[in-house]
PDB file of N, CA and C in Angstrom:
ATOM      1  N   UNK A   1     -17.949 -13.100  19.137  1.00  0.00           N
ATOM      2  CA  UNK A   1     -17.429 -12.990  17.783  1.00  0.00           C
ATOM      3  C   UNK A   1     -17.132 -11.525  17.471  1.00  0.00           C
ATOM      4  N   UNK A   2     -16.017 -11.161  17.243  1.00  0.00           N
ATOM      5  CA  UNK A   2     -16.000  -9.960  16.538  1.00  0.00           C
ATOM      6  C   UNK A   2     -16.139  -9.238  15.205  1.00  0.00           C
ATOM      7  N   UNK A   3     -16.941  -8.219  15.702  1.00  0.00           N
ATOM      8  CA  UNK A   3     -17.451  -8.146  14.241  1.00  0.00           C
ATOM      9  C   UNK A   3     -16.519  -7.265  13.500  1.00  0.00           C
ATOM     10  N   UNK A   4     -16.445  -7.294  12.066  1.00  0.00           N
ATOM     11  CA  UNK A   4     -15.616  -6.589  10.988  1.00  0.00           C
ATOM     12  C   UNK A   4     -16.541  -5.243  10.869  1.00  0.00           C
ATOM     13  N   UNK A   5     -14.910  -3.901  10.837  1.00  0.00           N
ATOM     14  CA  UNK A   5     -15.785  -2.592  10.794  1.00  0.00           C
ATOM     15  C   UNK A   5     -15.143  -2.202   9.844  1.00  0.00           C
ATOM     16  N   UNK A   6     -14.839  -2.934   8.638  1.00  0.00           N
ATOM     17  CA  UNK A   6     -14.468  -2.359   7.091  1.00  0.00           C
ATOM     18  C   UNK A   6     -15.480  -1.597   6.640  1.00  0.00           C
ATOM     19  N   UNK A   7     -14.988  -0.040   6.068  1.00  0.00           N
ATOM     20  CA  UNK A   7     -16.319   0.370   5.295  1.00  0.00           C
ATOM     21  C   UNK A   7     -15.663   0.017   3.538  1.00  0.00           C
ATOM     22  N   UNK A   8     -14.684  -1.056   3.117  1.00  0.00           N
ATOM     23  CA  UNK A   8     -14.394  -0.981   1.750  1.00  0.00           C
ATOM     24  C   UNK A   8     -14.308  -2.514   1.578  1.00  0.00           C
ATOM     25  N   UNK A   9     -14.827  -2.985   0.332  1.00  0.00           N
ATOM     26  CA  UNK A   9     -14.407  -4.528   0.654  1.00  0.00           C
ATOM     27  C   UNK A   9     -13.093  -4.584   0.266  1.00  0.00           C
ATOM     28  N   UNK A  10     -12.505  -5.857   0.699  1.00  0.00           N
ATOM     29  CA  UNK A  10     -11.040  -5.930   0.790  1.00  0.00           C
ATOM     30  C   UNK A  10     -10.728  -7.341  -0.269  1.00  0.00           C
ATOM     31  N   UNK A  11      -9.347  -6.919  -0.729  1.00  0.00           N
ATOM     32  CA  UNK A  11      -9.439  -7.756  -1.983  1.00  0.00           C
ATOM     33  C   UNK A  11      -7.878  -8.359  -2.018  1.00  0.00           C
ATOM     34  N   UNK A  12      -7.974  -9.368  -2.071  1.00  0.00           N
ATOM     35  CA  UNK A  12      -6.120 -10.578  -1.992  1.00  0.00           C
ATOM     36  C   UNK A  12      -5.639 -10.026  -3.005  1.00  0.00           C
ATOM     37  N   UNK A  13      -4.604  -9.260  -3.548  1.00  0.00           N
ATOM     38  CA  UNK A  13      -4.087  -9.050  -4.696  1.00  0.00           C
ATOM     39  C   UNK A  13      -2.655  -8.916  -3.977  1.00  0.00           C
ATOM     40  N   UNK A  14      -1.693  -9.452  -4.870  1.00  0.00           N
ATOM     41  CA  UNK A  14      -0.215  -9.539  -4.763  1.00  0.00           C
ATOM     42  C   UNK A  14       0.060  -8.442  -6.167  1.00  0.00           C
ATOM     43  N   UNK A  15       0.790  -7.123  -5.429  1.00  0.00           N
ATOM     44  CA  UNK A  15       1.086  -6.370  -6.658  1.00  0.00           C
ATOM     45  C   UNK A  15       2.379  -5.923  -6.148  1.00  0.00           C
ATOM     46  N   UNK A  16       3.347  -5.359  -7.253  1.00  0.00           N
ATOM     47  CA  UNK A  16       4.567  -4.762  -6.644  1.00  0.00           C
ATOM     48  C   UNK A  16       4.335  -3.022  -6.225  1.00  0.00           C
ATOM     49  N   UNK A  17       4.684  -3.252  -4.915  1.00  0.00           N
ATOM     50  CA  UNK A  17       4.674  -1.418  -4.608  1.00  0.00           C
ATOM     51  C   UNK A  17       5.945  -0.744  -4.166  1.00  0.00           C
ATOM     52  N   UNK A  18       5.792   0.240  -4.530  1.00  0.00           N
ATOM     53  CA  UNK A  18       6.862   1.306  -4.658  1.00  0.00           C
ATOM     54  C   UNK A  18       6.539   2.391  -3.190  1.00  0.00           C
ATOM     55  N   UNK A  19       7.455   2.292  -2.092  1.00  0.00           N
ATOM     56  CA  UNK A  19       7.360   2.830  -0.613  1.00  0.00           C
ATOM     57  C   UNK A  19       8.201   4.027  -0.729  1.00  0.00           C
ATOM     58  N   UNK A  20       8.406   5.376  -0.449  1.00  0.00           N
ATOM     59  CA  UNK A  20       8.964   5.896  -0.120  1.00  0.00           C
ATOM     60  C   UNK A  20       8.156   6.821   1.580  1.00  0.00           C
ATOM     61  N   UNK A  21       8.829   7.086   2.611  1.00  0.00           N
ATOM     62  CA  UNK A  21       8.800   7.836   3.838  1.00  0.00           C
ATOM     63  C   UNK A  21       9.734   8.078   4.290  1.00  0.00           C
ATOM     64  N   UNK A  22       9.785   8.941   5.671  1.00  0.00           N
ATOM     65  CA  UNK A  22      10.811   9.625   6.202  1.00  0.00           C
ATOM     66  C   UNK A  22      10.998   8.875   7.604  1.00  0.00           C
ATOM     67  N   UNK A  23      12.154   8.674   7.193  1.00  0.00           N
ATOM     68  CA  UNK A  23      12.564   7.780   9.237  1.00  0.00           C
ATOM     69  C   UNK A  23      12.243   8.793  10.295  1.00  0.00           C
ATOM     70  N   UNK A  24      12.477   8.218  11.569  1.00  0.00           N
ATOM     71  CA  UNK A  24      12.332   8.786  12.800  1.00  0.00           C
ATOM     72  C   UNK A  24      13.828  10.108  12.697  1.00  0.00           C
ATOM     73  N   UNK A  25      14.643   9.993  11.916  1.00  0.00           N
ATOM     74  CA  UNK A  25      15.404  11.172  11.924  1.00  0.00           C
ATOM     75  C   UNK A  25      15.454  11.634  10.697  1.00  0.00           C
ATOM     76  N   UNK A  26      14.226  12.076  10.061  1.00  0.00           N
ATOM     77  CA  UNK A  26      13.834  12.985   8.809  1.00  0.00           C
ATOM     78  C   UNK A  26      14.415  12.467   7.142  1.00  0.00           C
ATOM     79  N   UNK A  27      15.374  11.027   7.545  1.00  0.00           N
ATOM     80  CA  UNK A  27      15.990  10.663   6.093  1.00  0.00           C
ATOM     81  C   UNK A  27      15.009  10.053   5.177  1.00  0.00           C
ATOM     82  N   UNK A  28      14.672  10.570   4.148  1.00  0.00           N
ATOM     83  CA  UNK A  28      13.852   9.541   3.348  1.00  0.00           C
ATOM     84  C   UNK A  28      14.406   8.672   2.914  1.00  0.00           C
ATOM     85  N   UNK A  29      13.164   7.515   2.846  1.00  0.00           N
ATOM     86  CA  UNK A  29      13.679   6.120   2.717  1.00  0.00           C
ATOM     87  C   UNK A  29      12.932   5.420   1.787  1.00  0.00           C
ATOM     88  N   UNK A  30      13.098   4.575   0.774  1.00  0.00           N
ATOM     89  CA  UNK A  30      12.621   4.072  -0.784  1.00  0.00           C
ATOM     90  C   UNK A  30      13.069   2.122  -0.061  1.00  0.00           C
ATOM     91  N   UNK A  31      11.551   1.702  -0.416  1.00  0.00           N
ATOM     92  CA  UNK A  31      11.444   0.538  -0.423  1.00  0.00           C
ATOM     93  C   UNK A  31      10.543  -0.491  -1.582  1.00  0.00           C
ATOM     94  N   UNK A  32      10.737  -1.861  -1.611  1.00  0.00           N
ATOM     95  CA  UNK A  32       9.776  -2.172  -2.556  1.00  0.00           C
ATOM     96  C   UNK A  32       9.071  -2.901  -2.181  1.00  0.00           C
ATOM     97  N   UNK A  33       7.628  -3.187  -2.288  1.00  0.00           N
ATOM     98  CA  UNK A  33       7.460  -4.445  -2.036  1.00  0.00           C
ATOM     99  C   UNK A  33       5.758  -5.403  -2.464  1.00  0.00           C
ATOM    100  N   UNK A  34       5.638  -6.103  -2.043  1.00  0.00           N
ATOM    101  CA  UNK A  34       4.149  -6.746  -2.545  1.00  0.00           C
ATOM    102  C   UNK A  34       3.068  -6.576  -1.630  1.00  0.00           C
ATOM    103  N   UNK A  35       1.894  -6.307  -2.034  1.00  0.00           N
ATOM    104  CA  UNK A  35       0.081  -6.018  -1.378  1.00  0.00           C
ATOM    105  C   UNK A  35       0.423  -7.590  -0.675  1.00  0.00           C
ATOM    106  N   UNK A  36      -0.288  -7.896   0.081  1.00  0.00           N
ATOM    107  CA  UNK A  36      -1.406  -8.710   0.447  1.00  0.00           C
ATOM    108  C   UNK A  36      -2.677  -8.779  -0.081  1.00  0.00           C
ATOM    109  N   UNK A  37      -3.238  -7.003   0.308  1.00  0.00           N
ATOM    110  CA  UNK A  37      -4.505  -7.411   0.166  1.00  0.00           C
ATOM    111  C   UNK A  37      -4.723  -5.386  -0.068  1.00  0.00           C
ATOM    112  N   UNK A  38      -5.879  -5.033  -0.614  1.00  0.00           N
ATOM    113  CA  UNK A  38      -5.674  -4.261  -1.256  1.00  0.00           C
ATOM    114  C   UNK A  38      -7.568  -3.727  -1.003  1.00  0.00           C
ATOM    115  N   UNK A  39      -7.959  -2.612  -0.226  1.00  0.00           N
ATOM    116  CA  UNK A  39      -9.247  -2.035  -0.532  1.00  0.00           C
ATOM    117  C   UNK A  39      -9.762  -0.347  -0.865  1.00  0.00           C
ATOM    118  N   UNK A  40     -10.493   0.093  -1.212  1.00  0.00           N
ATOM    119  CA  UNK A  40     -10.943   1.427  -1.382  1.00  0.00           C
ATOM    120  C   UNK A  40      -9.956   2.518  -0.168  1.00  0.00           C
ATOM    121  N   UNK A  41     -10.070   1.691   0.795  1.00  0.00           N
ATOM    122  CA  UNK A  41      -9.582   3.004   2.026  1.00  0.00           C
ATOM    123  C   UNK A  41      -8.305   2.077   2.192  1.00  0.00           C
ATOM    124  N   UNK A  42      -7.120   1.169   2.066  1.00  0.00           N
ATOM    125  CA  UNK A  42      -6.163   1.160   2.144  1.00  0.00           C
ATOM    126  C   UNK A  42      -4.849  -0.579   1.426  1.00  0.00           C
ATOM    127  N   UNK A  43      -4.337  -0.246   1.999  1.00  0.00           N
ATOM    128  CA  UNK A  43      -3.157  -1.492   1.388  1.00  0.00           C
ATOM    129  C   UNK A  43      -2.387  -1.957   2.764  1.00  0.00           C
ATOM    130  N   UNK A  44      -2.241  -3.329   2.479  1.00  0.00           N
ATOM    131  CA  UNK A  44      -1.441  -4.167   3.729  1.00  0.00           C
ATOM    132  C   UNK A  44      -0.232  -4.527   2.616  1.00  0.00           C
ATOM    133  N   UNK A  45       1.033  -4.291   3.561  1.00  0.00           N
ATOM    134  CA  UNK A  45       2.055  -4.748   2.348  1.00  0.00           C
ATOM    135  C   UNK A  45       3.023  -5.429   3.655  1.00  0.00           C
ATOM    136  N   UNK A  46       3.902  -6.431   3.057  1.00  0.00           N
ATOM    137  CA  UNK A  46       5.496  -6.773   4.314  1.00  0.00           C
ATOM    138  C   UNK A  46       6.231  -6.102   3.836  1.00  0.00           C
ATOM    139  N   UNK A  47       7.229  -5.433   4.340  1.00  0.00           N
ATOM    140  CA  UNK A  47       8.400  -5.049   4.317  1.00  0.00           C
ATOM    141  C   UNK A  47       9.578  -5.436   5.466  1.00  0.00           C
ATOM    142  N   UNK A  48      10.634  -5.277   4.851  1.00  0.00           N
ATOM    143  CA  UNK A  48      11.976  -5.971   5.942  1.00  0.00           C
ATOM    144  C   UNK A  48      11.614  -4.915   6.810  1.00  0.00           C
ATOM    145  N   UNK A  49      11.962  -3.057   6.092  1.00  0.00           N
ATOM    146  CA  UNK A  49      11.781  -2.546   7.522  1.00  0.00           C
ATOM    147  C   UNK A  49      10.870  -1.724   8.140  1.00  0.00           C
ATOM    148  N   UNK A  50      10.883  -1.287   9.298  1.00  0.00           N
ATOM    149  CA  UNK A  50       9.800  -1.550  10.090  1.00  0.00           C
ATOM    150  C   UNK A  50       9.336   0.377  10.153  1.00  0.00           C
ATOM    151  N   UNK A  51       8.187   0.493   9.742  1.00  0.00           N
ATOM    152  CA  UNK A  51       7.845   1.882   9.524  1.00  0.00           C
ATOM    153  C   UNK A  51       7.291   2.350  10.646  1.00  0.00           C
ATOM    154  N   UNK A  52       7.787   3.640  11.711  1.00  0.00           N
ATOM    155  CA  UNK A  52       6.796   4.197  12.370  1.00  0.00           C
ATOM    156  C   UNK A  52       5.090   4.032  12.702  1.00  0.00           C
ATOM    157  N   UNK A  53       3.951   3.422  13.479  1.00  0.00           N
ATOM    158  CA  UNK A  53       2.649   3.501  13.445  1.00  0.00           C
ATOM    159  C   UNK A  53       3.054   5.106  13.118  1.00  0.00           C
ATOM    160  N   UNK A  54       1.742   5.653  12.587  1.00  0.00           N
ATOM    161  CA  UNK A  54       0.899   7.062  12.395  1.00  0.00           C
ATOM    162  C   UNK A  54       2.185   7.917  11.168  1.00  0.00           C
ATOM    163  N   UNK A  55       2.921   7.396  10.841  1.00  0.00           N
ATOM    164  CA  UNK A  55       4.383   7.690   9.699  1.00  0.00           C
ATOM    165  C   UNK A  55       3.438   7.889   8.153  1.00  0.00           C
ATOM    166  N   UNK A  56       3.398   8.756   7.514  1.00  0.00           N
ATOM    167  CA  UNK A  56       2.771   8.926   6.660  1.00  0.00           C
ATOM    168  C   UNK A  56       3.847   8.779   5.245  1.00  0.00           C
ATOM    169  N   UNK A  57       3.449   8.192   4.409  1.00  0.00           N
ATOM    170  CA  UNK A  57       4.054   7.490   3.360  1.00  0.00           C
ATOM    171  C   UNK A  57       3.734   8.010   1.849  1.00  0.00           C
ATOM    172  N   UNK A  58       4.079   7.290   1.074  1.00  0.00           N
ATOM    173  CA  UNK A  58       3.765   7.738  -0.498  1.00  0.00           C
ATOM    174  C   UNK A  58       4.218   6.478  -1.326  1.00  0.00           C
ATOM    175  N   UNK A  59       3.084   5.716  -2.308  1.00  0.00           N
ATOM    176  CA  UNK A  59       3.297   4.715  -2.493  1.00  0.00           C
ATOM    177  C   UNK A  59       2.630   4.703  -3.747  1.00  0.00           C
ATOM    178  N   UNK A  60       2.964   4.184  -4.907  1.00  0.00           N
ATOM    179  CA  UNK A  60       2.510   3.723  -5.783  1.00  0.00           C
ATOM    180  C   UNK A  60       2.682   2.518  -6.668  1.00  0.00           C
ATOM    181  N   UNK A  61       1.298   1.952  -7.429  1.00  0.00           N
ATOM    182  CA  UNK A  61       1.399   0.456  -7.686  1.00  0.00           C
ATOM    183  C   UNK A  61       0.728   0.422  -9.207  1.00  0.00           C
ATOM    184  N   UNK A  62       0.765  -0.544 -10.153  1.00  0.00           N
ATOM    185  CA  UNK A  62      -0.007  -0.487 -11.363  1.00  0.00           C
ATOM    186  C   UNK A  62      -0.810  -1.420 -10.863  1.00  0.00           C
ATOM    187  N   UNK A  63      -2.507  -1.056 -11.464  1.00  0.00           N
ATOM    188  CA  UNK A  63      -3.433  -2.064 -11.411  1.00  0.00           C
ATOM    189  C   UNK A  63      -3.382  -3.247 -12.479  1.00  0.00           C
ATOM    190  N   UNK A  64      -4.108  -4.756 -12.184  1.00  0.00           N
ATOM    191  CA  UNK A  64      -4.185  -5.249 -12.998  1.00  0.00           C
ATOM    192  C   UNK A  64      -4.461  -5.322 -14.170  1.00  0.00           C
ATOM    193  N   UNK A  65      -4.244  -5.155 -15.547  1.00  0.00           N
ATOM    194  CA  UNK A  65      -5.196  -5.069 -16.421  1.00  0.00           C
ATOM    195  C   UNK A  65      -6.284  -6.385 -16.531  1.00  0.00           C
ATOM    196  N   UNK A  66      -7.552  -6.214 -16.832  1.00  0.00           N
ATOM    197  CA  UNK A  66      -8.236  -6.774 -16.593  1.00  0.00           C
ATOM    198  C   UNK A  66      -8.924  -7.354 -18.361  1.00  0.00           C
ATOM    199  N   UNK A  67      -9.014  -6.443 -18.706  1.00  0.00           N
ATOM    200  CA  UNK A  67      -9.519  -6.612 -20.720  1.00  0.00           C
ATOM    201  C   UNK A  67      -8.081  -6.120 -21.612  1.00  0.00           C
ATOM    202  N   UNK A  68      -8.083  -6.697 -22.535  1.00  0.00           N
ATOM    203  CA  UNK A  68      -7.243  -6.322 -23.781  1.00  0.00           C
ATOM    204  C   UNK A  68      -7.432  -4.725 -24.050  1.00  0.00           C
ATOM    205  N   UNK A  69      -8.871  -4.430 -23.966  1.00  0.00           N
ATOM    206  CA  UNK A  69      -8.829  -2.715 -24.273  1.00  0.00           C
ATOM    207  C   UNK A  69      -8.700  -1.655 -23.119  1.00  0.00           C
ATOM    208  N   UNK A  70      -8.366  -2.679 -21.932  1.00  0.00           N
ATOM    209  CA  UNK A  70      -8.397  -1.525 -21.259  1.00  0.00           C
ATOM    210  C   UNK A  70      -6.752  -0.917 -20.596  1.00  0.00           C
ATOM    211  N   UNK A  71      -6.572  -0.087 -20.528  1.00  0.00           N
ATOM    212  CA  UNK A  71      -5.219   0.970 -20.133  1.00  0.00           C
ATOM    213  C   UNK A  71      -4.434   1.051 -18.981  1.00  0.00           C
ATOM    214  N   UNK A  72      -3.359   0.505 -18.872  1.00  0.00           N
ATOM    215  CA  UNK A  72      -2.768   0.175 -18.396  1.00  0.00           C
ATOM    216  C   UNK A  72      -2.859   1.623 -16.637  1.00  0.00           C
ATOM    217  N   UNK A  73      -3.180   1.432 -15.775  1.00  0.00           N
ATOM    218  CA  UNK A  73      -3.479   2.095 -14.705  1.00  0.00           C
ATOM    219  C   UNK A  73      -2.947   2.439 -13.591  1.00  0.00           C
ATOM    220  N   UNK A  74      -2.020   3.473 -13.261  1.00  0.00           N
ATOM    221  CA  UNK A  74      -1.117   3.440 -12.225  1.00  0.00           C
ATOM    222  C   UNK A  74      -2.148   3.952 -10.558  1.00  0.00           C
ATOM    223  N   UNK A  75      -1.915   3.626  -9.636  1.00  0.00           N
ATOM    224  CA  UNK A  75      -2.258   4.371  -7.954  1.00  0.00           C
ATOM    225  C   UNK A  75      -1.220   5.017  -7.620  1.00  0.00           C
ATOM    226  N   UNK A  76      -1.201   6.669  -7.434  1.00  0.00           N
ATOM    227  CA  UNK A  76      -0.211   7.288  -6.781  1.00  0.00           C
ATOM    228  C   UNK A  76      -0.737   7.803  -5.322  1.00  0.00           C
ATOM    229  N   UNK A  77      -0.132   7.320  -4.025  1.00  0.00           N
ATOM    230  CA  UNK A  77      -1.484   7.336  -3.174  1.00  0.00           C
ATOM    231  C   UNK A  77      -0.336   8.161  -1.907  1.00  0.00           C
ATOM    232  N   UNK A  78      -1.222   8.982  -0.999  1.00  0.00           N
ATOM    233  CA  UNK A  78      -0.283   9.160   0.261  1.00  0.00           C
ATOM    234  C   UNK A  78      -1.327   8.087   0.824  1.00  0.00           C
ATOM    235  N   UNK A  79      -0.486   7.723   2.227  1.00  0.00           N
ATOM    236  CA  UNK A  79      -1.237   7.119   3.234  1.00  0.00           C
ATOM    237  C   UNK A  79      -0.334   7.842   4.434  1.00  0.00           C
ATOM    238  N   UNK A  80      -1.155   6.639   5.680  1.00  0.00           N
ATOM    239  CA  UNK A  80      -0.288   6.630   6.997  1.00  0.00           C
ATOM    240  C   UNK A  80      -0.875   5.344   7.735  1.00  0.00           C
ATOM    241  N   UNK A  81       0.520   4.828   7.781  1.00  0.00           N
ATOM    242  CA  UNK A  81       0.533   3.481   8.580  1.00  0.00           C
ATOM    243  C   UNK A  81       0.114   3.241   9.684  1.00  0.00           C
ATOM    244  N   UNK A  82      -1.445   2.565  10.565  1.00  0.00           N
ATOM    245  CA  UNK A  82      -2.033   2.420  11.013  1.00  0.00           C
ATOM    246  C   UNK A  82      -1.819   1.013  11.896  1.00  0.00           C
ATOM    247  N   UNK A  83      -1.182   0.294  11.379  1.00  0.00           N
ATOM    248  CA  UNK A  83      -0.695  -1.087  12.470  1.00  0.00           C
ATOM    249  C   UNK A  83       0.057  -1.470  11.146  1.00  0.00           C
ATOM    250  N   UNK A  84       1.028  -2.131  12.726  1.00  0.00           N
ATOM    251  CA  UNK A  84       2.390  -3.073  12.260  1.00  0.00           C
ATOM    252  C   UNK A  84       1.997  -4.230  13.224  1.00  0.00           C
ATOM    253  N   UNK A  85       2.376  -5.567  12.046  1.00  0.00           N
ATOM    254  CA  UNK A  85       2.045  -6.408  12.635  1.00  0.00           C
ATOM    255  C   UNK A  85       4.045  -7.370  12.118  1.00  0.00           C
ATOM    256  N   UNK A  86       4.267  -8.153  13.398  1.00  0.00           N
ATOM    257  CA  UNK A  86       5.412  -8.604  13.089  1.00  0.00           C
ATOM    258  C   UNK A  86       5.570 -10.183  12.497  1.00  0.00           C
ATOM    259  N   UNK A  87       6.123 -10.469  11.060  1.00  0.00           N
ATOM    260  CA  UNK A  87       5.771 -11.602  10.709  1.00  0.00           C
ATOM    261  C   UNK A  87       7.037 -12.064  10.531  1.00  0.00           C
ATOM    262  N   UNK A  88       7.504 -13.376  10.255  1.00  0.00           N
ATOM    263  CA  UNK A  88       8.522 -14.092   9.481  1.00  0.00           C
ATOM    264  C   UNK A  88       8.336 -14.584   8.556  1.00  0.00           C
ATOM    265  N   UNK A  89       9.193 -13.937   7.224  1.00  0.00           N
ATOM    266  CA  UNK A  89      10.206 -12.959   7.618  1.00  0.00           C
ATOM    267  C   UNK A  89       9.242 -11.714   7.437  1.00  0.00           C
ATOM    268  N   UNK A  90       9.864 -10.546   8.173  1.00  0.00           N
ATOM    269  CA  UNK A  90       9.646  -8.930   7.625  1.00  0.00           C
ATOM    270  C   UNK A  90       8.256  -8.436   8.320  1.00  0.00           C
ATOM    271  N   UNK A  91       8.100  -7.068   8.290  1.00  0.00           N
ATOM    272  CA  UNK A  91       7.285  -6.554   9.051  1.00  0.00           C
ATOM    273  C   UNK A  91       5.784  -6.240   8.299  1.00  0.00           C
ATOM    274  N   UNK A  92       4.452  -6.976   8.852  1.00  0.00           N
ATOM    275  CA  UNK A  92       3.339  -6.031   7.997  1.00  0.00           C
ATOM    276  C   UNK A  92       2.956  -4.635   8.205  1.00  0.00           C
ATOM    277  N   UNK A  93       2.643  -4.111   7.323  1.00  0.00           N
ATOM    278  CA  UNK A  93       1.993  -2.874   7.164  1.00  0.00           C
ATOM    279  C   UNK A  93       0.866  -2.517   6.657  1.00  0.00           C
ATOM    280  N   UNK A  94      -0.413  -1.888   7.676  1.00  0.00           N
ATOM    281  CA  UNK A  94      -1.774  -1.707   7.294  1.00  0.00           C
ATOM    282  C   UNK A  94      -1.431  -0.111   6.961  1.00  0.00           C
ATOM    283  N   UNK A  95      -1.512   0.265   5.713  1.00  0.00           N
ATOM    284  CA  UNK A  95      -1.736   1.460   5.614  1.00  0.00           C
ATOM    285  C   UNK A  95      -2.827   2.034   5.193  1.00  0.00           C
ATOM    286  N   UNK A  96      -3.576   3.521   6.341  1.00  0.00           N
ATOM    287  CA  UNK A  96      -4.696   3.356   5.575  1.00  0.00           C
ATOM    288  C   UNK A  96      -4.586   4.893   4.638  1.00  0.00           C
ATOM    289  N   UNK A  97      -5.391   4.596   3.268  1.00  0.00           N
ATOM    290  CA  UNK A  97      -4.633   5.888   2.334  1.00  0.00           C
ATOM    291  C   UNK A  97      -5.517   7.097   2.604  1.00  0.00           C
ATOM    292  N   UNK A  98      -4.286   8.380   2.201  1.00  0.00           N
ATOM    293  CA  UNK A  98      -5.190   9.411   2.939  1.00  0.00           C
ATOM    294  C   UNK A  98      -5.576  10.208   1.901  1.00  0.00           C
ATOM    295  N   UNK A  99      -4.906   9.964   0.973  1.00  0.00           N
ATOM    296  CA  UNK A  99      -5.049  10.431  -1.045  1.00  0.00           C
ATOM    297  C   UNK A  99      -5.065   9.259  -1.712  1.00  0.00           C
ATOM    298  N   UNK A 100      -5.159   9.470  -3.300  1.00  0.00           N
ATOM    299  CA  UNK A 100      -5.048   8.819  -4.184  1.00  0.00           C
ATOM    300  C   UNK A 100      -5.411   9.321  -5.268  1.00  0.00           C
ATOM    301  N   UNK A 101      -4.758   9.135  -6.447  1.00  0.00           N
ATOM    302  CA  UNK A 101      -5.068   9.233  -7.319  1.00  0.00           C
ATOM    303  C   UNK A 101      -5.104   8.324  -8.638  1.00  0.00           C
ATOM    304  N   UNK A 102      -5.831   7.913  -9.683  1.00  0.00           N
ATOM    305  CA  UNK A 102      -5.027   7.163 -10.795  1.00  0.00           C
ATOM    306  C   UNK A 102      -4.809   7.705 -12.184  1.00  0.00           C
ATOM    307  N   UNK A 103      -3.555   7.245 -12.765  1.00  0.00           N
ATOM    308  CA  UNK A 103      -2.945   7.726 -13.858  1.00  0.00           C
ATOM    309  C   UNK A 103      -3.108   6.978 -14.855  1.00  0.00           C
ATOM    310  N   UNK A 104      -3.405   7.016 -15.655  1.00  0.00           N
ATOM    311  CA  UNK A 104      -3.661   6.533 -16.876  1.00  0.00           C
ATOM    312  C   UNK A 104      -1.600   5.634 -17.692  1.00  0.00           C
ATOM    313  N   UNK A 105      -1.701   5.006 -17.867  1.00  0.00           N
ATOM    314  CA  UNK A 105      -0.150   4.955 -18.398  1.00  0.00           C
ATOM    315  C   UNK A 105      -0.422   4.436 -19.995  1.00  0.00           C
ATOM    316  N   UNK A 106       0.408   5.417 -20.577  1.00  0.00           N
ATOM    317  CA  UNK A 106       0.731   4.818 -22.213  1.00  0.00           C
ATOM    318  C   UNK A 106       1.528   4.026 -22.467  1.00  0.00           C
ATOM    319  N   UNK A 107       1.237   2.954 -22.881  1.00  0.00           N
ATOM    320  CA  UNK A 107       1.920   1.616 -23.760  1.00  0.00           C
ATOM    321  C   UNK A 107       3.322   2.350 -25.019  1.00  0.00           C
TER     322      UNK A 107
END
């Protein structure tokens, strides 16, 4: 059996994310797309296209709101993509993040 070496628990959330990185010939490139699954040290997302392993990225997503009083919460995060896995349709992406920060957003 193999064992799991997560040090963050990992959590199913479908959110919209915002991709931007640089191709294999320096063009930056802006994509969109939805989590899978979402933990402390990183984000799995599909995308159509297919990002460099070790390609370091910049991505940001709003958290759920969870209470009526609480504030609407943006993730502005670098990472770098750690496995591609190939699905139909579109490619997964384990990214694990290498920053982060969160922003507060006004209504």
């Amino acid at each position: 059996m193999k064992q799991e070496r997560r040090s963050f628990e990992r959590f199913d959330l479908e959110l919209p994310v915002d991709i931007k990185w640089k191709d294999h010939s320096g063009k930056m490139r802006e994509n969109s797309s939805i989590s899978e699954n979402i933990s402390g040290g990183g984000i799995y997302i599909i995308l159509n296209n297919l990002i460099e392993k070790d390609a370091e990225i910049e991505l940001c997503f709003d958290l759920p709101i969870i209470s009526e009083e609480a504030k609407k919460t943006r993730v502005v995060a670098k990472g770098k993509v750690v496995r591609r896995v190939e699905n139909r349709p579109g490619f997964g992406h384990g990214i694990k993040f290498i920053s982060y920060k969160f922003v507060r957003i006004e209504n």
